[in-house]
N, C-alpha and C. Protein backbone atom coordinates (compact mmCIF):
# COMPACT_ATOMS: atom_id res chain seq x y z
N UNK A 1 -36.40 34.69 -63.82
CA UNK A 1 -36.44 35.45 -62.59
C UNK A 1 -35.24 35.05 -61.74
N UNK A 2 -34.51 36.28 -60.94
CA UNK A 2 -33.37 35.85 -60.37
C UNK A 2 -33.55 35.34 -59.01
N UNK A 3 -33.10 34.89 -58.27
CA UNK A 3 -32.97 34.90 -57.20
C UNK A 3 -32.76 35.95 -55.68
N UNK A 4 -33.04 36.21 -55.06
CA UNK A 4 -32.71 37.19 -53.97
C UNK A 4 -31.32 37.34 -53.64
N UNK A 5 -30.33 37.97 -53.55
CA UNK A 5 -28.92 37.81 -52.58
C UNK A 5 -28.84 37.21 -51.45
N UNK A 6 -27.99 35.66 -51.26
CA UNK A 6 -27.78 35.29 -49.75
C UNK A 6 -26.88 36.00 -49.35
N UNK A 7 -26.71 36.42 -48.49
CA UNK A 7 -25.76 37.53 -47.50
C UNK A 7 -24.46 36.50 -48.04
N UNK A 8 -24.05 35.85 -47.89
CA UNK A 8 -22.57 34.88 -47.76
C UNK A 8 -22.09 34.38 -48.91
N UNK A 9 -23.55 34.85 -50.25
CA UNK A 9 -22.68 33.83 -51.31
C UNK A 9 -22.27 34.99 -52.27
N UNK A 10 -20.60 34.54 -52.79
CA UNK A 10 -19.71 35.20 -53.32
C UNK A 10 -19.62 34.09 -54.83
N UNK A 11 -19.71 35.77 -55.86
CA UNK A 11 -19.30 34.68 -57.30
C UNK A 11 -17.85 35.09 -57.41
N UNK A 12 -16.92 34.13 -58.01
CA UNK A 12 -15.62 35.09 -58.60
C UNK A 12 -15.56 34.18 -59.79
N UNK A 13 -14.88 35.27 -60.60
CA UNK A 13 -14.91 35.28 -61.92
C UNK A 13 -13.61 35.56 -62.56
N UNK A 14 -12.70 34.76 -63.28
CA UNK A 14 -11.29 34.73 -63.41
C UNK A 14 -11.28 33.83 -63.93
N UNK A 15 -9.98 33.97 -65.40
CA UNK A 15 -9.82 32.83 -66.34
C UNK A 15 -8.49 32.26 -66.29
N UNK A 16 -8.21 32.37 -64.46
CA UNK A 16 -6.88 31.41 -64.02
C UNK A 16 -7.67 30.45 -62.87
N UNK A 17 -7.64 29.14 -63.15
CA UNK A 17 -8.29 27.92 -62.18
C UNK A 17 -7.74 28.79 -61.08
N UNK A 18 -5.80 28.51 -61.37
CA UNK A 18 -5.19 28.48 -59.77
C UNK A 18 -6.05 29.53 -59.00
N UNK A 19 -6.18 30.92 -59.51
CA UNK A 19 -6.79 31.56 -58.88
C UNK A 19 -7.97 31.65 -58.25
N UNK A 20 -8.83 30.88 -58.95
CA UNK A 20 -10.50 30.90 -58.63
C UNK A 20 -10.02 29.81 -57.48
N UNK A 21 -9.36 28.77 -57.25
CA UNK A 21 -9.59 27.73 -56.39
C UNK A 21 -8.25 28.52 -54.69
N UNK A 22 -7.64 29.47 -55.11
CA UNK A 22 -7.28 30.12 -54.27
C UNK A 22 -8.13 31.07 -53.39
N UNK A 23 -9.04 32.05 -54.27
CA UNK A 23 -9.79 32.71 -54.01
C UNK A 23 -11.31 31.98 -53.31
N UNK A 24 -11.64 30.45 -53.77
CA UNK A 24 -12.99 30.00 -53.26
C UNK A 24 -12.25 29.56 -51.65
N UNK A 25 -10.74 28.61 -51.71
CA UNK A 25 -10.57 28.31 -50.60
C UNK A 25 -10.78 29.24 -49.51
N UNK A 26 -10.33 30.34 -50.16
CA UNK A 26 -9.34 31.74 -48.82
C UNK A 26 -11.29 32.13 -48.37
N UNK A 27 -11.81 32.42 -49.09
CA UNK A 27 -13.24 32.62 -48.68
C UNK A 27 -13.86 31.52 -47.93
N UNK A 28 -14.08 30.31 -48.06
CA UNK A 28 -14.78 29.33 -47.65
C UNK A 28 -14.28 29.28 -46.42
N UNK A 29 -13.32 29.48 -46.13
CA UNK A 29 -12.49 29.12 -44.45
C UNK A 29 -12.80 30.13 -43.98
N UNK A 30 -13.68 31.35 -44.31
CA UNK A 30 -13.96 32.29 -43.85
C UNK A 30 -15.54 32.42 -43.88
N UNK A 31 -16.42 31.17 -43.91
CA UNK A 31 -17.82 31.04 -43.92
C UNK A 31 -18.71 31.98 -45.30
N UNK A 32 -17.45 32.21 -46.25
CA UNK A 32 -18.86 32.35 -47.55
C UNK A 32 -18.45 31.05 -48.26
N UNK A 33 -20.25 31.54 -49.24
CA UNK A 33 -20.55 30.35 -50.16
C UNK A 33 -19.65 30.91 -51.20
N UNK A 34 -18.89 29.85 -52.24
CA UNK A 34 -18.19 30.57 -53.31
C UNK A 34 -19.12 29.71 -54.65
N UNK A 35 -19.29 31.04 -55.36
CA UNK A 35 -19.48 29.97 -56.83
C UNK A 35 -18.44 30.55 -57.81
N UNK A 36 -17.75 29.88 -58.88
CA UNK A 36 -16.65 30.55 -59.81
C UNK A 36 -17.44 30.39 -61.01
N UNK A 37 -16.67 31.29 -61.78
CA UNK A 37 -16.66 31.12 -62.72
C UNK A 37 -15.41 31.50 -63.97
N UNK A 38 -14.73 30.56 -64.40
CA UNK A 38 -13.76 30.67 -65.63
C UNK A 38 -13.80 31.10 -66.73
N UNK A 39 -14.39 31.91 -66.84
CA UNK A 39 -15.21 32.73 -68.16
C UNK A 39 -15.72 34.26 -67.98
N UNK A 40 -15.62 35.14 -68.67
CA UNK A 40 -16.77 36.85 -68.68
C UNK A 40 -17.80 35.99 -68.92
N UNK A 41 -18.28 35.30 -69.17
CA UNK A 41 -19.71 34.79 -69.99
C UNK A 41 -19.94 34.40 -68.91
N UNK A 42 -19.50 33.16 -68.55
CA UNK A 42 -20.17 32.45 -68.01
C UNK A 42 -20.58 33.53 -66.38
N UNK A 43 -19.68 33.81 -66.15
CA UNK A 43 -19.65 34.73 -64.47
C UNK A 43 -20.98 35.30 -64.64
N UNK A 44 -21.19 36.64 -65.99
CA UNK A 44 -22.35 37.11 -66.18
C UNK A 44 -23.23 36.64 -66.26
N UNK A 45 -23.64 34.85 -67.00
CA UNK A 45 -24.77 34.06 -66.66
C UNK A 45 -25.22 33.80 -65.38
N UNK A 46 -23.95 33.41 -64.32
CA UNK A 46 -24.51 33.15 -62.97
C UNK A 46 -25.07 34.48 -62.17
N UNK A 47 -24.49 35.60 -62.33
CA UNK A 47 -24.74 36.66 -61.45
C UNK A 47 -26.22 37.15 -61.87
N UNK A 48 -26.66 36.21 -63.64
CA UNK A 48 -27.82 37.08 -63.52
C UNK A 48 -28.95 35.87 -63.22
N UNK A 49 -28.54 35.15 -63.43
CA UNK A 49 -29.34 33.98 -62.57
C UNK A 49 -29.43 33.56 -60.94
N UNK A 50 -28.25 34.05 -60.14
CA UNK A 50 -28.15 33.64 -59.10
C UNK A 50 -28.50 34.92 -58.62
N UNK A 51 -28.82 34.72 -57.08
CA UNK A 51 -28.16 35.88 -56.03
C UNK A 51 -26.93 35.83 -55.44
N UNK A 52 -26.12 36.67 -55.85
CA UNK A 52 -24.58 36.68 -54.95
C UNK A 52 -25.22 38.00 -53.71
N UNK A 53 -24.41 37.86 -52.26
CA UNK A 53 -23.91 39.36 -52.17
C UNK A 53 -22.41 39.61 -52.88
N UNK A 54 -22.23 39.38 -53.21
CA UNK A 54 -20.96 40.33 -53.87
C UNK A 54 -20.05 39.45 -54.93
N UNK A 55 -19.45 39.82 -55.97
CA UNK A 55 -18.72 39.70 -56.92
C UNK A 55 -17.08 39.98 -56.94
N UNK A 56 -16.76 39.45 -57.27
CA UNK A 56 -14.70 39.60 -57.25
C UNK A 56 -14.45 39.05 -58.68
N UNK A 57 -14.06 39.99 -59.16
CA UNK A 57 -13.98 40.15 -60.88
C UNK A 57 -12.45 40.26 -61.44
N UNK A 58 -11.73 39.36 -61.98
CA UNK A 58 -10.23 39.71 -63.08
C UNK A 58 -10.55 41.18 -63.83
N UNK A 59 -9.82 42.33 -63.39
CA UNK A 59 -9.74 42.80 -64.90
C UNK A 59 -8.77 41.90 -66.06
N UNK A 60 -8.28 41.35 -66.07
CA UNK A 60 -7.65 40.88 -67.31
C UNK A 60 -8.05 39.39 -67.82
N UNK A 61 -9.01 39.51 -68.78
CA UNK A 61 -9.72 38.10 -68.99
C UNK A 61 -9.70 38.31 -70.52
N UNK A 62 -9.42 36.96 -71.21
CA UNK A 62 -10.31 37.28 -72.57
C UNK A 62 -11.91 37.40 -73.09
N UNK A 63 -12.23 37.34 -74.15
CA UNK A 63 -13.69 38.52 -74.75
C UNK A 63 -13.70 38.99 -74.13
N UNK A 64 -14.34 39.46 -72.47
CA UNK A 64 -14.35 40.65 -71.99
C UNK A 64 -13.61 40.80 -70.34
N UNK A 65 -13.23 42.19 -70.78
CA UNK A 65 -12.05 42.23 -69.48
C UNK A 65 -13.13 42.43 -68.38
N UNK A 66 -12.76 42.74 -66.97
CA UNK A 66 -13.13 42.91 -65.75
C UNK A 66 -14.19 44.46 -65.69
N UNK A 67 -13.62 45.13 -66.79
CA UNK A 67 -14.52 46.63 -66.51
C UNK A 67 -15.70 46.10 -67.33
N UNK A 68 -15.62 45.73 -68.95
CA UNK A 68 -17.06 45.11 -69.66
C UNK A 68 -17.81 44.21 -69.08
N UNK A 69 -17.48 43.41 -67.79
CA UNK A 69 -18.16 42.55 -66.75
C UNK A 69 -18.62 43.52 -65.63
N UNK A 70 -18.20 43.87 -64.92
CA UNK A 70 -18.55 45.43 -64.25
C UNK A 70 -19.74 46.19 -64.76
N UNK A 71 -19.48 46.37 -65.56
CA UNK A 71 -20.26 47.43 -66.25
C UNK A 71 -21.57 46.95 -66.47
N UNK A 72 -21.99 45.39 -66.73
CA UNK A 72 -23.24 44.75 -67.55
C UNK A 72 -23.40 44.23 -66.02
N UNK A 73 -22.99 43.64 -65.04
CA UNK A 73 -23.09 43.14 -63.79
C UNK A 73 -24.26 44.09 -63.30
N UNK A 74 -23.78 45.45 -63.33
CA UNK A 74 -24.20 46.83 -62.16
C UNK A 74 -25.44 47.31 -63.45
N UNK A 75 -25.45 47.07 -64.66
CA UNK A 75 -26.62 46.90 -65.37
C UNK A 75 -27.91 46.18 -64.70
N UNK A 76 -27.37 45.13 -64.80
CA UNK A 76 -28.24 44.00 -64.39
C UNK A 76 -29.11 44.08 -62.90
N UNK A 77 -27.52 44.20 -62.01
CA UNK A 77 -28.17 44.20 -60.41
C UNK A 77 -27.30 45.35 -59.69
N UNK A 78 -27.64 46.57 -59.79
CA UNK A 78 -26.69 47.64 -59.45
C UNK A 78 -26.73 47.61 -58.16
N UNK A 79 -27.43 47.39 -57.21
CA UNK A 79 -26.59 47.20 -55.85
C UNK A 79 -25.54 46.06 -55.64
N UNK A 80 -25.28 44.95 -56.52
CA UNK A 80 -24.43 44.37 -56.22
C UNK A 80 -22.95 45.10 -56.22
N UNK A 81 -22.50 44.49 -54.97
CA UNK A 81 -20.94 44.99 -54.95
C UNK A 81 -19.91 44.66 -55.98
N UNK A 82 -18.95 44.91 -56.28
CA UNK A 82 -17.79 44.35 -57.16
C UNK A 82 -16.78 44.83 -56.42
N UNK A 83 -15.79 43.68 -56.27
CA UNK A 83 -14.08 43.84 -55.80
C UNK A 83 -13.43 43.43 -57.82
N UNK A 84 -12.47 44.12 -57.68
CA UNK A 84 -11.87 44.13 -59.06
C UNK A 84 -10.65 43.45 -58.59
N UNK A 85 -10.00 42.71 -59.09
CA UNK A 85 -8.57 42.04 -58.56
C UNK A 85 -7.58 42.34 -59.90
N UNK A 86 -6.29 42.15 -59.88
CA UNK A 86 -5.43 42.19 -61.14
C UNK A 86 -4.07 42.37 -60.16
N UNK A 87 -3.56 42.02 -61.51
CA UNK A 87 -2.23 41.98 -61.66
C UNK A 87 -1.57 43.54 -61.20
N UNK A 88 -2.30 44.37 -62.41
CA UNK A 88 -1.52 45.45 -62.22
C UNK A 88 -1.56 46.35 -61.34
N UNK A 89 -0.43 47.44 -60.52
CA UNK A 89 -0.88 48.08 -59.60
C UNK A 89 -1.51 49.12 -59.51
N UNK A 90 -2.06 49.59 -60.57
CA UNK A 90 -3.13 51.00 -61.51
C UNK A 90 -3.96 49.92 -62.40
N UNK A 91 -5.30 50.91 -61.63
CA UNK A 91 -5.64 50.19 -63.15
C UNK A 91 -6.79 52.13 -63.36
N UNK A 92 -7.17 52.03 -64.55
CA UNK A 92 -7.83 53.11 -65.28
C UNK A 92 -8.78 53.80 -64.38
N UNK A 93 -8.99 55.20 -64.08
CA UNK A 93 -9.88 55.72 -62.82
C UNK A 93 -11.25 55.24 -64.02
N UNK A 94 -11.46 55.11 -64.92
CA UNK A 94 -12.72 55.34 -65.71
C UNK A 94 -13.47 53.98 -65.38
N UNK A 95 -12.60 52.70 -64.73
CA UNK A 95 -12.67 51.25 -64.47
C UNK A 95 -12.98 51.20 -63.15
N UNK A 96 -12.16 52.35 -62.27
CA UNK A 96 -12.37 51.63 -60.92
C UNK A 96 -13.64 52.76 -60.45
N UNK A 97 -14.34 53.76 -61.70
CA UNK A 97 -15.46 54.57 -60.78
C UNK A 97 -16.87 53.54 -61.40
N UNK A 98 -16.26 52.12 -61.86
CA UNK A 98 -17.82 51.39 -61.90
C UNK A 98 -17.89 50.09 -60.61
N UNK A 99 -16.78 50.02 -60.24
CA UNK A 99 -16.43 48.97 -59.03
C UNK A 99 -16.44 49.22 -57.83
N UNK A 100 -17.22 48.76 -56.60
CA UNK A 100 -16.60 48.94 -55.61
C UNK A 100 -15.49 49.00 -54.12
N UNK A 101 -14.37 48.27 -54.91
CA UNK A 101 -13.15 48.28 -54.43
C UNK A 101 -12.47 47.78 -55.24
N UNK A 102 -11.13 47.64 -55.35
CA UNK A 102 -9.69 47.36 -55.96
C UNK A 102 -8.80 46.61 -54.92
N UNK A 103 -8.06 45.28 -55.13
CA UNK A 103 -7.34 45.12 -54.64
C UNK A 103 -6.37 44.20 -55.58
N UNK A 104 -5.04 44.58 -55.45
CA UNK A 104 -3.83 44.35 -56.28
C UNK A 104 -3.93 42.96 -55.74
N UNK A 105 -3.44 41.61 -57.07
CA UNK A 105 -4.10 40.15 -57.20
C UNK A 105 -2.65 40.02 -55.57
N UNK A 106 -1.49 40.76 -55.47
CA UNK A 106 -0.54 40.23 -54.74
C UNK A 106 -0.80 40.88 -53.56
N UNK A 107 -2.04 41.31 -52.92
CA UNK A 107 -2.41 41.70 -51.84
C UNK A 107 -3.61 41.11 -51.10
N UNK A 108 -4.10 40.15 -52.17
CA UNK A 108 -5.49 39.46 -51.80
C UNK A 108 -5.34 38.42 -50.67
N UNK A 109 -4.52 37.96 -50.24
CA UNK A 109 -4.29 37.39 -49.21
C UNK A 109 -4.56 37.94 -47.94
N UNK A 110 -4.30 39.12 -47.39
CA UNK A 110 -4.26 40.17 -46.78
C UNK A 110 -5.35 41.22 -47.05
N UNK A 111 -5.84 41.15 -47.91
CA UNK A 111 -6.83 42.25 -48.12
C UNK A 111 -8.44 41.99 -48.55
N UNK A 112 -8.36 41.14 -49.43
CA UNK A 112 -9.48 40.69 -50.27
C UNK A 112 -10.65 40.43 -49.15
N UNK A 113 -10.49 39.62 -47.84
CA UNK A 113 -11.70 39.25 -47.09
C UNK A 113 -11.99 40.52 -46.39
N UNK A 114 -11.32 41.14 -46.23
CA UNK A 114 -11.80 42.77 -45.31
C UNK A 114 -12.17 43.62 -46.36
N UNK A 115 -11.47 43.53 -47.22
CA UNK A 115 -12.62 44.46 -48.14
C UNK A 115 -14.07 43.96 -48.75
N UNK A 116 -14.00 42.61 -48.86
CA UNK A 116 -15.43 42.41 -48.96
C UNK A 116 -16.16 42.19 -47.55
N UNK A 117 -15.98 41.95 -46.73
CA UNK A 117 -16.29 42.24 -45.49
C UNK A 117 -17.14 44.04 -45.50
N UNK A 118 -16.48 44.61 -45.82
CA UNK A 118 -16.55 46.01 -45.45
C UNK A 118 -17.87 46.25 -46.72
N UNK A 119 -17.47 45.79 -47.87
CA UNK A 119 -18.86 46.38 -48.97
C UNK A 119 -19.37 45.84 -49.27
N UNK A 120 -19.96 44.50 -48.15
CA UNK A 120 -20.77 43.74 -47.76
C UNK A 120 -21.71 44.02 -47.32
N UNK A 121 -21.28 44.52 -46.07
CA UNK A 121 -21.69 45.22 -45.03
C UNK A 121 -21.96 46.57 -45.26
N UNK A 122 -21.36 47.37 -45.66
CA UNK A 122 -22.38 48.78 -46.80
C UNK A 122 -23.47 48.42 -47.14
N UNK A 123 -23.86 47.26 -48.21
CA UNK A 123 -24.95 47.18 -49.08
C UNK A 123 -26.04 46.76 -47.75
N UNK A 124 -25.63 45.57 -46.73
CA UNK A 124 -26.28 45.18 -46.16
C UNK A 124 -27.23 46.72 -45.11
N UNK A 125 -26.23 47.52 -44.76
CA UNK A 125 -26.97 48.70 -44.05
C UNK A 125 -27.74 49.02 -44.93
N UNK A 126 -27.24 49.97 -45.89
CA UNK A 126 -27.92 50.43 -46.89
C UNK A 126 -29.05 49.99 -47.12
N UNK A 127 -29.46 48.73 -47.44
CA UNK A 127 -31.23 48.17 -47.36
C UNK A 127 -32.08 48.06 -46.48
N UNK A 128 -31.14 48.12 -45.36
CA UNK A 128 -31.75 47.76 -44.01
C UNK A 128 -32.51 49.41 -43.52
N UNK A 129 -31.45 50.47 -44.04
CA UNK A 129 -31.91 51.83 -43.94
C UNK A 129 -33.23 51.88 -44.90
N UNK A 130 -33.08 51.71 -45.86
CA UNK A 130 -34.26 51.50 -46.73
C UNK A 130 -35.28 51.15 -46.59
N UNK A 131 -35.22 50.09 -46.01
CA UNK A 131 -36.61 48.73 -45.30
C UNK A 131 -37.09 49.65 -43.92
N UNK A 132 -36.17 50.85 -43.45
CA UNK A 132 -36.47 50.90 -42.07
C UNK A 132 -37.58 52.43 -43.04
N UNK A 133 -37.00 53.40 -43.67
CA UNK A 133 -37.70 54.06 -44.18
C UNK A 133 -39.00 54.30 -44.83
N UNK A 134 -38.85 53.22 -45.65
CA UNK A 134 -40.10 52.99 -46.17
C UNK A 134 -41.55 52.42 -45.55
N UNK A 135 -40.96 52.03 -43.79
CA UNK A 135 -41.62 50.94 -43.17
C UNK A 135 -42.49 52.23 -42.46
């Protein structure tokens, strides 16, 4: 049985250290919890064991890239969010209509906390509309 989503805790998932320990710092100074993971495997073990609100995913990993993590993630827990990060400055429309945002890996400095900020805060209304409906 999984856990509930804490509003603040963020998994990222990337098979470059430098990056995961770039990406936990730049978040943590910004009051989320970070958990990493250096592996497709392993990321997918925590996300289905843990509660994240939201996910920040490599497309370019070995066994499985960022869309085959995507794809089994939003299986698993389809309201969870996904930010996709990479290298490249395109990546496949067939990749980015399972994610919910994109940001180029040389813009994450600048971009990465406002966009999860923003489809954070989507999911968070979104339930809250829900909880208010059903109530």
């Amino acid at each position: 049985m999984s856990n509930p989503p804490t509003p603040k805790t963020i998994l990222c998932i990337d098979d470059n250290d430098g990056v995961l320990e770039y990406q936990k710092a730049l978040l943590e100074k910004r009051g989320y919890a970070v958990l990493t993971a250096s592996s497709a495997r392993q990321g997918l073990q925590i996300a289905a064991d843990r509660g994240v609100a939201a996910v920040i995913v490599d497309y370019h990993m070995p066994e499985l890239n960022g869309h085959e993590v995507a794809l089994e993630i939003k299986r698993l827990k389809p309201n969870t969010p996904i930010v996709m990060v990479s290298s490249d400055e395109e990546i496949p429309s067939h990749v980015l209509d399972v994610v919910d945002a994109f940001v180029p890996k040389h813009e994450t400095p600048s971009l990465l906390v406002p966009v999860l900020t923003r489809i954070c805060d989507d999911v968070l209304a979104k339930v809250a509309e829900r909880a208010r409906l059903s109530a």
